[in-house]
N, C-alpha and C. Protein backbone atom coordinates (compact mmCIF):
# COMPACT_ATOMS: atom_id res chain seq x y z
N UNK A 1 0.83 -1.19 0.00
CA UNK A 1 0.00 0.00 0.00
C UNK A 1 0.88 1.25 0.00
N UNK A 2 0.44 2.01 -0.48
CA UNK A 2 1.22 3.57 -0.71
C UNK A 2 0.24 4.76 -0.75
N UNK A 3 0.74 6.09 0.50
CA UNK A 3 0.13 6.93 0.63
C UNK A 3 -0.38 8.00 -0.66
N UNK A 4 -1.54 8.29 -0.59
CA UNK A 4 -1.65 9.36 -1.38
C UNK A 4 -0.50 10.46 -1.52
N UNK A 5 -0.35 10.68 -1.10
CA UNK A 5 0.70 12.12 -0.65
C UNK A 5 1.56 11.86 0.91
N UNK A 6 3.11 12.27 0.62
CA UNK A 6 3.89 12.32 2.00
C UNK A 6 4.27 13.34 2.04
N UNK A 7 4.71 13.90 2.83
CA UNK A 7 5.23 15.52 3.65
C UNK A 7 6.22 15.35 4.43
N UNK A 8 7.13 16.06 4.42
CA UNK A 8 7.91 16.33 5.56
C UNK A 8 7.49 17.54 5.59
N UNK A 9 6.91 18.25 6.83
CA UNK A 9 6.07 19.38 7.82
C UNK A 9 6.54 19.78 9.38
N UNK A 10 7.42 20.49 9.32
CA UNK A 10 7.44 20.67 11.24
C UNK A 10 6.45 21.18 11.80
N UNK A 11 5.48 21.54 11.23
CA UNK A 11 4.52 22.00 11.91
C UNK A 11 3.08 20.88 12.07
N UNK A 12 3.24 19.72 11.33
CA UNK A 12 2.26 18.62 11.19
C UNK A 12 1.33 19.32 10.17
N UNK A 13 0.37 18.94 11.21
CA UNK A 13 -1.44 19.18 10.76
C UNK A 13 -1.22 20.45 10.96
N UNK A 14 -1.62 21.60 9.77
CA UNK A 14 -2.29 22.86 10.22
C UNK A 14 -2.61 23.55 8.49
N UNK A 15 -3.46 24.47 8.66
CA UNK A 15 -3.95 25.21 7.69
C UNK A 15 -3.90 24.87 6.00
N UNK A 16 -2.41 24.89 5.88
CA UNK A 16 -2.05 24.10 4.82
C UNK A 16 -2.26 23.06 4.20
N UNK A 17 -1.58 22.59 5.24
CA UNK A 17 -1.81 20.69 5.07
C UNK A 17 -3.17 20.36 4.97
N UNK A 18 -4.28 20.92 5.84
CA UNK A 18 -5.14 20.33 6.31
C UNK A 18 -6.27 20.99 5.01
N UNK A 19 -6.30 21.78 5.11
CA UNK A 19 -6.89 22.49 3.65
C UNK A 19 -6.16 22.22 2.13
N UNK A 20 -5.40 22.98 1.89
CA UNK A 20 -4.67 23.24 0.62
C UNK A 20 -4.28 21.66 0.00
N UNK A 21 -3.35 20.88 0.72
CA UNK A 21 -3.35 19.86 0.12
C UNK A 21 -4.14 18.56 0.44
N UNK A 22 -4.74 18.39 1.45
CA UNK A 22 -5.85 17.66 1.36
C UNK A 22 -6.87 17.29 0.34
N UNK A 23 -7.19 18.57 0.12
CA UNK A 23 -8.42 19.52 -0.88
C UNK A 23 -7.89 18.65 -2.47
N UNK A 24 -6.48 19.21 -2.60
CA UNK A 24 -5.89 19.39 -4.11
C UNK A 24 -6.03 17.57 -4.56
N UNK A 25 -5.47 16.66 -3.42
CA UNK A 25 -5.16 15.03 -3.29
C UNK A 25 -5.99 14.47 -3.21
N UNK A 26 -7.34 15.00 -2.62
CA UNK A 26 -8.43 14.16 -2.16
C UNK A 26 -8.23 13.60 -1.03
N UNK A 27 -7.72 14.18 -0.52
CA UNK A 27 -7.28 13.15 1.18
C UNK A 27 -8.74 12.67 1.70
N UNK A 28 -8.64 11.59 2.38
CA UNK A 28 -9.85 11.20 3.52
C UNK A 28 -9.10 11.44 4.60
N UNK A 29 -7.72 10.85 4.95
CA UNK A 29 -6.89 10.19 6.10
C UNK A 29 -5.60 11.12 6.36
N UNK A 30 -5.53 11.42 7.65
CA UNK A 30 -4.38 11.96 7.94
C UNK A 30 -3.47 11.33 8.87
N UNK A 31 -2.64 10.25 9.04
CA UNK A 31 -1.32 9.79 9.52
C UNK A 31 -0.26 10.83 9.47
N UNK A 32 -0.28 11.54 10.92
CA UNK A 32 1.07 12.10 11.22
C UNK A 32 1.89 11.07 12.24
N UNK A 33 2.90 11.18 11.48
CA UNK A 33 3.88 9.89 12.30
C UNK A 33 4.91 11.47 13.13
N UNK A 34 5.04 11.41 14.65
CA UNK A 34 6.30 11.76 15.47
C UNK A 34 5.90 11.27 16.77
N UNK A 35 6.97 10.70 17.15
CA UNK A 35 6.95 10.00 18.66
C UNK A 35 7.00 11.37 19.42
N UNK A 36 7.18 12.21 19.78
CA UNK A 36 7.32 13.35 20.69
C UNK A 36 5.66 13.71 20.89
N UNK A 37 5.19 14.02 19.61
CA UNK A 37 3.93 14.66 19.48
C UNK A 37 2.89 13.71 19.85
N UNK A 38 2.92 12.36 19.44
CA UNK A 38 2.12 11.46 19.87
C UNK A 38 2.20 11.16 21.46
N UNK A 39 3.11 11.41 22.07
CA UNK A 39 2.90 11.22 23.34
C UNK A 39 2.65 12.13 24.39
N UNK A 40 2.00 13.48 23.73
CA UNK A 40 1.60 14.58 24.20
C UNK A 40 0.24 14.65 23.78
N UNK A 41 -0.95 14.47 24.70
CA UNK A 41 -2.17 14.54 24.76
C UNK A 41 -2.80 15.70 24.06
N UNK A 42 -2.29 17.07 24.63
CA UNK A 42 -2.70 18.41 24.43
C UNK A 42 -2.28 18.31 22.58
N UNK A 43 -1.03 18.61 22.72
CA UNK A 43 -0.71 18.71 20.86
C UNK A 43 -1.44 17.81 20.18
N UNK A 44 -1.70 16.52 20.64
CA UNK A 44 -2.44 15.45 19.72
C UNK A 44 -4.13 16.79 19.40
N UNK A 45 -4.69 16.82 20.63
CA UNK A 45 -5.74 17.70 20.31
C UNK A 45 -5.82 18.35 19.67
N UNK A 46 -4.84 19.47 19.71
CA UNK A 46 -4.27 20.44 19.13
C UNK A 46 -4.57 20.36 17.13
N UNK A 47 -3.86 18.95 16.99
CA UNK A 47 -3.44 18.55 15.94
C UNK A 47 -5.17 17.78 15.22
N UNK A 48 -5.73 17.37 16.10
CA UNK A 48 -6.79 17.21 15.54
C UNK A 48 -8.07 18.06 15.49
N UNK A 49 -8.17 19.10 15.83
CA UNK A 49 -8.62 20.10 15.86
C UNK A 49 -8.73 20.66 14.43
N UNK A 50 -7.25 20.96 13.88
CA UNK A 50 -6.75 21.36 12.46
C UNK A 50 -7.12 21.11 11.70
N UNK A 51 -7.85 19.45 11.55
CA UNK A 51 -8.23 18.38 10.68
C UNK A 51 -9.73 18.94 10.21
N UNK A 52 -9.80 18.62 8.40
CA UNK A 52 -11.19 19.54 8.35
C UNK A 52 -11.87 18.29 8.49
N UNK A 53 -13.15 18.78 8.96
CA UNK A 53 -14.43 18.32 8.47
C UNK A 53 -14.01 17.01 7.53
N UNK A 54 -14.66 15.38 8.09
CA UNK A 54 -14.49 14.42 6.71
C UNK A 54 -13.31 14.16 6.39
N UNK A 55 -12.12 14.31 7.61
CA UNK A 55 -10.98 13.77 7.10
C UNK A 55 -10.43 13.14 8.92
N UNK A 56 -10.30 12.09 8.30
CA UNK A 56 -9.81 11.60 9.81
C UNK A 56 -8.09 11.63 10.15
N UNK A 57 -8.06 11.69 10.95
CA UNK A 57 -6.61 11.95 11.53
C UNK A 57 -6.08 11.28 12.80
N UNK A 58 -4.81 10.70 12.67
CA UNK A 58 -4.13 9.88 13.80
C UNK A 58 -3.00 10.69 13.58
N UNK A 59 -2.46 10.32 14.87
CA UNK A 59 -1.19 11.06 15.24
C UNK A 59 -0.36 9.93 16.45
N UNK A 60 0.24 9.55 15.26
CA UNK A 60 1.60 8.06 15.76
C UNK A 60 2.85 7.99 16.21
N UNK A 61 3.00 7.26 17.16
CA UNK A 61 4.44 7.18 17.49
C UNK A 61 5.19 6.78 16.26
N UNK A 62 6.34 6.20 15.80
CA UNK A 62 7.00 5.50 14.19
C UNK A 62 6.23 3.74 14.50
N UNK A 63 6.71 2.87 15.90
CA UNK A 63 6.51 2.10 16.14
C UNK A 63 5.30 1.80 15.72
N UNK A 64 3.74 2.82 16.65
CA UNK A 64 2.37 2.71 16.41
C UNK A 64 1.91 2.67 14.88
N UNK A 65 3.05 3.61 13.94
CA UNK A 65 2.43 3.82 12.65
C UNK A 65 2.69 2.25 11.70
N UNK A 66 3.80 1.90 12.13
CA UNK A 66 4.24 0.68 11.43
C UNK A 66 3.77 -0.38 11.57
N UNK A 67 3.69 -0.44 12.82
CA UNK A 67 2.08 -1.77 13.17
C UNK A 67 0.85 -1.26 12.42
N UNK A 68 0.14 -0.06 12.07
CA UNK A 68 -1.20 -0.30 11.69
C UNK A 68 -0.73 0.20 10.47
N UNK A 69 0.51 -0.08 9.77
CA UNK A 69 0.94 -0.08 8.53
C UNK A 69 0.29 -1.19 8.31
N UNK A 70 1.57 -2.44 8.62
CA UNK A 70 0.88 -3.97 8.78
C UNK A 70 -0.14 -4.59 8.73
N UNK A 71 -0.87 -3.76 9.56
CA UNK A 71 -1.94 -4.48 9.55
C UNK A 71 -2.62 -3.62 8.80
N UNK A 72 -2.63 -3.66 7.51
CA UNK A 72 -3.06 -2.36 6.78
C UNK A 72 -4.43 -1.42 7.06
N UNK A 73 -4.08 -1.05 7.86
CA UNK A 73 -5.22 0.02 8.24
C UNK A 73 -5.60 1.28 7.97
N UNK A 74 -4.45 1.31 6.49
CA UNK A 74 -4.68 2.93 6.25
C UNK A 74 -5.13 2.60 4.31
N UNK A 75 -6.16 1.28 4.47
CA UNK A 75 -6.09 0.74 3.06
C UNK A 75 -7.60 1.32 2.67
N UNK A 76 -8.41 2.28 3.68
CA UNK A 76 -10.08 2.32 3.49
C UNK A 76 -10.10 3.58 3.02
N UNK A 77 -9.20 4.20 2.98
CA UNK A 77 -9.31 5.63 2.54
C UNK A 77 -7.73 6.03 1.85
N UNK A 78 -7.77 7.23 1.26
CA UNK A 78 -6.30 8.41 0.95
C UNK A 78 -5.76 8.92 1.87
N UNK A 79 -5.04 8.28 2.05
CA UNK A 79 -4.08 9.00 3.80
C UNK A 79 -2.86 9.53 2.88
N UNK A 80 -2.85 10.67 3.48
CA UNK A 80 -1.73 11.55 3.54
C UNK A 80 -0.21 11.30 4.91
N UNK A 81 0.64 11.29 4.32
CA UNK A 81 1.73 10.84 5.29
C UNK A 81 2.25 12.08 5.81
N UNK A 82 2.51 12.65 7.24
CA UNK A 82 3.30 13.53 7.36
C UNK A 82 4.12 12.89 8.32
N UNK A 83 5.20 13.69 8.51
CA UNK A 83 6.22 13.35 8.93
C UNK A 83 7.20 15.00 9.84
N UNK A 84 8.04 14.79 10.91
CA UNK A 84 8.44 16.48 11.84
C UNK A 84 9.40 16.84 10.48
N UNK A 85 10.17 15.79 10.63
CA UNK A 85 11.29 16.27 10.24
C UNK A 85 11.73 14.30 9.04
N UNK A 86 13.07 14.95 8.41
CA UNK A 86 13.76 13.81 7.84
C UNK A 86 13.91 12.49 8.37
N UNK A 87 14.44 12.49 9.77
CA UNK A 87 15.06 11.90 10.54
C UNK A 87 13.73 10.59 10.95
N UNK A 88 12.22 11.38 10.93
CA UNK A 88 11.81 9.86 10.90
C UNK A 88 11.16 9.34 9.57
N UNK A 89 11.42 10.29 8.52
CA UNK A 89 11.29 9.54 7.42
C UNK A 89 12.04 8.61 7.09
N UNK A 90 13.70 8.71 7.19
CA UNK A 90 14.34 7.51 7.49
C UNK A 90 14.24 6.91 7.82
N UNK A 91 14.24 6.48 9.35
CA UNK A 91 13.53 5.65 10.20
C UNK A 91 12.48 4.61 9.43
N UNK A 92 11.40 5.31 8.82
CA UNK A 92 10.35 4.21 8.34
C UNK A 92 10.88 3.88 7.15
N UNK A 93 11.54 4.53 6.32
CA UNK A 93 12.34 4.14 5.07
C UNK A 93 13.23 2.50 5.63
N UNK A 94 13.59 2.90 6.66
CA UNK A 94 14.47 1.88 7.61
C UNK A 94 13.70 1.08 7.60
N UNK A 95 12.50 0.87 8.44
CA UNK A 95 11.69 0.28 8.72
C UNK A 95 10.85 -0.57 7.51
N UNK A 96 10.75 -0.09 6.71
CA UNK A 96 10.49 -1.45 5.72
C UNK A 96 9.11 -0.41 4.72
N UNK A 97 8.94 0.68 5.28
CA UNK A 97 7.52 1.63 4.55
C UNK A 97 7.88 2.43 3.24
N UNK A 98 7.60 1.85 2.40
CA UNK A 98 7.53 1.63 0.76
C UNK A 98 7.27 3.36 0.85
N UNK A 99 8.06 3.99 0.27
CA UNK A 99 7.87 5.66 -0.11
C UNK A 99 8.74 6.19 -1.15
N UNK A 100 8.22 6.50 -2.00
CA UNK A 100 8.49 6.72 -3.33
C UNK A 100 8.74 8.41 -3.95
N UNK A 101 8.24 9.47 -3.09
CA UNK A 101 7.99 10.32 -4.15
C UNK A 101 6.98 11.13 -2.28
N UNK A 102 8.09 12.35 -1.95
CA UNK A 102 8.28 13.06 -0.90
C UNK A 102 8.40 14.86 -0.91
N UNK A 103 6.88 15.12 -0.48
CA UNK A 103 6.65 16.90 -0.47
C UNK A 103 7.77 17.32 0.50
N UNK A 104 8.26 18.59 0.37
CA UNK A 104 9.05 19.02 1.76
C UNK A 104 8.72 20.48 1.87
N UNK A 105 7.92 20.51 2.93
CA UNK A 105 6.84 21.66 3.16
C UNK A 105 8.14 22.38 4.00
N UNK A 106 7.50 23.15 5.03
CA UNK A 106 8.55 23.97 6.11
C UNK A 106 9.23 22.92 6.60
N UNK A 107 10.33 23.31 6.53
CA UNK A 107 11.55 22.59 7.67
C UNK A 107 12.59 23.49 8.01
N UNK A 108 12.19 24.16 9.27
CA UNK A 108 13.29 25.36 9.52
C UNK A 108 13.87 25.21 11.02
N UNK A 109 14.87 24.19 10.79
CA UNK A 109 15.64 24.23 11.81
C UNK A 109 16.32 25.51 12.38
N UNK A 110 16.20 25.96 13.20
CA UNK A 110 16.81 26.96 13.95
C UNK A 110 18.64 27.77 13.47
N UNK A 111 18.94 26.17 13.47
CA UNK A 111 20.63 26.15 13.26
C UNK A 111 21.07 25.54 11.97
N UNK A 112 19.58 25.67 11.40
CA UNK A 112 20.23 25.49 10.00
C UNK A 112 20.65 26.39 8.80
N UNK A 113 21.09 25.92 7.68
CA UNK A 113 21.45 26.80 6.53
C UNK A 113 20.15 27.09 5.38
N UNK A 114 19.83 27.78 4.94
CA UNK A 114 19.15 28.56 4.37
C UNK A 114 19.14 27.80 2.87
N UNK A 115 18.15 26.65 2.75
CA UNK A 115 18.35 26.49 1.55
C UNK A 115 17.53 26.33 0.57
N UNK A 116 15.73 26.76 0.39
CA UNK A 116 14.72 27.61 0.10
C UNK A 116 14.28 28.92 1.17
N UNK A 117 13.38 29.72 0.67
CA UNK A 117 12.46 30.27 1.72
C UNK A 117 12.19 29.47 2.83
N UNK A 118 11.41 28.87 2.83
CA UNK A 118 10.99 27.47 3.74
C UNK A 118 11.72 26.50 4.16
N UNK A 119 12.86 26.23 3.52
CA UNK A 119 14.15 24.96 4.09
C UNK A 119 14.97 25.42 4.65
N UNK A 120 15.50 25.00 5.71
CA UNK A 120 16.89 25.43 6.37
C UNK A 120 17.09 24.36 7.66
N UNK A 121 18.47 23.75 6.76
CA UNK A 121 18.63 22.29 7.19
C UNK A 121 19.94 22.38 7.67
N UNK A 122 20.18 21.21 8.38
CA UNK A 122 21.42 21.42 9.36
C UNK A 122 22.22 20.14 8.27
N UNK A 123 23.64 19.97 8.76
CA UNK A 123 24.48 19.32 7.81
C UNK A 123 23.62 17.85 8.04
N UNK A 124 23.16 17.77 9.72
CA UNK A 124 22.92 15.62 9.64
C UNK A 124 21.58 15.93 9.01
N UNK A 125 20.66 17.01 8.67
CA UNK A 125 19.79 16.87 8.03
C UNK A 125 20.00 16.72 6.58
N UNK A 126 20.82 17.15 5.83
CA UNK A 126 21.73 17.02 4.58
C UNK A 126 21.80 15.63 4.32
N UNK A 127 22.69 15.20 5.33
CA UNK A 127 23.13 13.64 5.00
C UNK A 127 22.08 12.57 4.94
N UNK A 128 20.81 12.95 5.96
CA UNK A 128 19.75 12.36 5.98
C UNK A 128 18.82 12.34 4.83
N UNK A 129 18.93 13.50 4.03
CA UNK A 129 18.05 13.27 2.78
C UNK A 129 18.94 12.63 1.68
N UNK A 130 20.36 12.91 1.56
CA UNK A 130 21.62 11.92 0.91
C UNK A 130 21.10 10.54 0.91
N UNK A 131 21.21 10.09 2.07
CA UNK A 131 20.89 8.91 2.63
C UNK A 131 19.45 8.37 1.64
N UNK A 132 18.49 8.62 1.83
CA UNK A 132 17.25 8.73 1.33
C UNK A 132 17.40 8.76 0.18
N UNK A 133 18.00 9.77 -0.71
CA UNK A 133 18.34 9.75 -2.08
C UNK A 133 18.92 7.93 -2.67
N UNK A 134 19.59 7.38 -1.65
CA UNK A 134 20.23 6.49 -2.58
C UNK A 134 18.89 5.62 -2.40
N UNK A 135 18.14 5.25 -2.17
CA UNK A 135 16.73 4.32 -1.52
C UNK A 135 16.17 5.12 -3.01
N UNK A 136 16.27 5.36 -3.92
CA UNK A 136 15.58 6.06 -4.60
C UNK A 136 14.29 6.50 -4.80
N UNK A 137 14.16 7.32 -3.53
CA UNK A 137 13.17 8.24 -3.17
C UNK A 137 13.11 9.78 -3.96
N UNK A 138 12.23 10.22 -4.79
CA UNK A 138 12.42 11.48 -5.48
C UNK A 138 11.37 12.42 -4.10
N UNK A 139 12.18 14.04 -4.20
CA UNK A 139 11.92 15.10 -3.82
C UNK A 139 11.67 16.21 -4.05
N UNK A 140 10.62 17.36 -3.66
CA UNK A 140 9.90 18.18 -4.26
C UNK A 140 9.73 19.26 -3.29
N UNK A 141 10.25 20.51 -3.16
CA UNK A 141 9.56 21.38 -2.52
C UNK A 141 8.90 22.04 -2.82
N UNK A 142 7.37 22.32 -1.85
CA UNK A 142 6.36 23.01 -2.46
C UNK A 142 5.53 23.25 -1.26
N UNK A 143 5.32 24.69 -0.37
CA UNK A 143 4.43 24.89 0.10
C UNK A 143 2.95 24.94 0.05
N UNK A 144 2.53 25.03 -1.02
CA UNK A 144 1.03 24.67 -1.40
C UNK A 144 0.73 23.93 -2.83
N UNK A 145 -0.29 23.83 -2.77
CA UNK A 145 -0.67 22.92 -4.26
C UNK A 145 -0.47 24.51 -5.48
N UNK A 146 -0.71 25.47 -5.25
CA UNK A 146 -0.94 26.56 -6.53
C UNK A 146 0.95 27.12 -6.38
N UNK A 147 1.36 26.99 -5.32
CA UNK A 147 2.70 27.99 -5.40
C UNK A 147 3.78 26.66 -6.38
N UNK A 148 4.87 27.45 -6.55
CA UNK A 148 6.17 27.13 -7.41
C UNK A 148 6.72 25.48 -6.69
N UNK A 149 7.05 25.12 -7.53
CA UNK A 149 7.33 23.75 -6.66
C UNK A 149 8.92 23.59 -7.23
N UNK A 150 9.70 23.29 -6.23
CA UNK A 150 11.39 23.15 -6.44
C UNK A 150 11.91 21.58 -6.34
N UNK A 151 12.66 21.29 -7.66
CA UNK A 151 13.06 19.88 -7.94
C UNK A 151 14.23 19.71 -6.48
N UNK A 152 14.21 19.23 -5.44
CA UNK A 152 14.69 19.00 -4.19
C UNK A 152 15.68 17.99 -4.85
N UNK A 153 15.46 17.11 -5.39
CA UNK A 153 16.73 15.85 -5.74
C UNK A 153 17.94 17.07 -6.66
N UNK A 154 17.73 17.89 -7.18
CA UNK A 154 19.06 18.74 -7.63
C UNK A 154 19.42 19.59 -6.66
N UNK A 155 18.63 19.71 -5.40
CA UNK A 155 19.10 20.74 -4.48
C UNK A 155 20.25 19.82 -4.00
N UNK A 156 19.78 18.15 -3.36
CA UNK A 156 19.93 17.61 -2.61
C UNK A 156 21.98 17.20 -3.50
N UNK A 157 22.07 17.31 -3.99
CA UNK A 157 22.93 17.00 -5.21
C UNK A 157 24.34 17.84 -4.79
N UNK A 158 23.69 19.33 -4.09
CA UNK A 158 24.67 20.40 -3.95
C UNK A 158 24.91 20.22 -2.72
N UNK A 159 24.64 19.07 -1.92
CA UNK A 159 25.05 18.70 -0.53
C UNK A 159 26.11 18.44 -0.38
């Protein structure tokens, strides 16, 4: 099975995601995979709150997501994959979760380098999408479905 649409999003579920590309994909399903966020009650709320109308939403540890991978539970509807950061897209890349073809919405590490409007990645975040690159995973940055979308596998190149 393979998601409608994946994301890497530090911000998860919100406005964007939950509207703009939902809308554009047809989403039913929203699977945000981060162990931090999933084990925070309030943000889970938070995060489902965001979720429009007619679209359901979980919010997974990596472990929780990969079991109801398995047991395919995300096979009744268009689930959208998000993900905080790189680091657990790897992880499930690791983990055995078939992903082919990866949005990269905001990712603005604090201490990172400046490498769209919206990207700014630190060097192990670099190596982490390297990494990913050889799994031949293609990449795309694009904050919404109508704005400019940037071929990420030639960014990823100048690493």
């Amino acid at each position: 099975m393979e998601f409608e649409f994946i994301r890497i999003d530090d911000r998860l579920i919100h406005g964007q995601v939950a509207l703009g590309w939902s809308r554009a994909k047809g989403i039913g399903g929203i699977a945000a995979v981060d162990d931090e966020t999933a084990q925070n009650s309030f943000r889970c709320s938070l995060l489902k709150m965001a979720t429009p109308p007619g679209v359901k939403s979980v919010i997974l540890t990596q472990k929780s997501f990969k079991d109801a991978y398995d047991k395919n539970k995300f096979s009744k509807r268009k689930y959208m994959l998000l993900v905080k950061n790189v680091f657990t897209l790897l992880d499930l890349v690791k983990m055995g979760i078939p992903i082919k073809k990866v949005n990269i919405g905001n990712s603005r590490n604090p201490n990172g380098e400046k490498v769209l409007e919206f990207v700014y990645l630190s060097q192990e975040e670099k190596e982490a999408y390297k990494e990913l690159a050889q799994y031949g995973i293609s990449f795309y940055a694009q904050s919404l479905p109508d704005q400019q979308s940037y071929d990420f596998d030639k960014i990823i190149q100048t690493f």
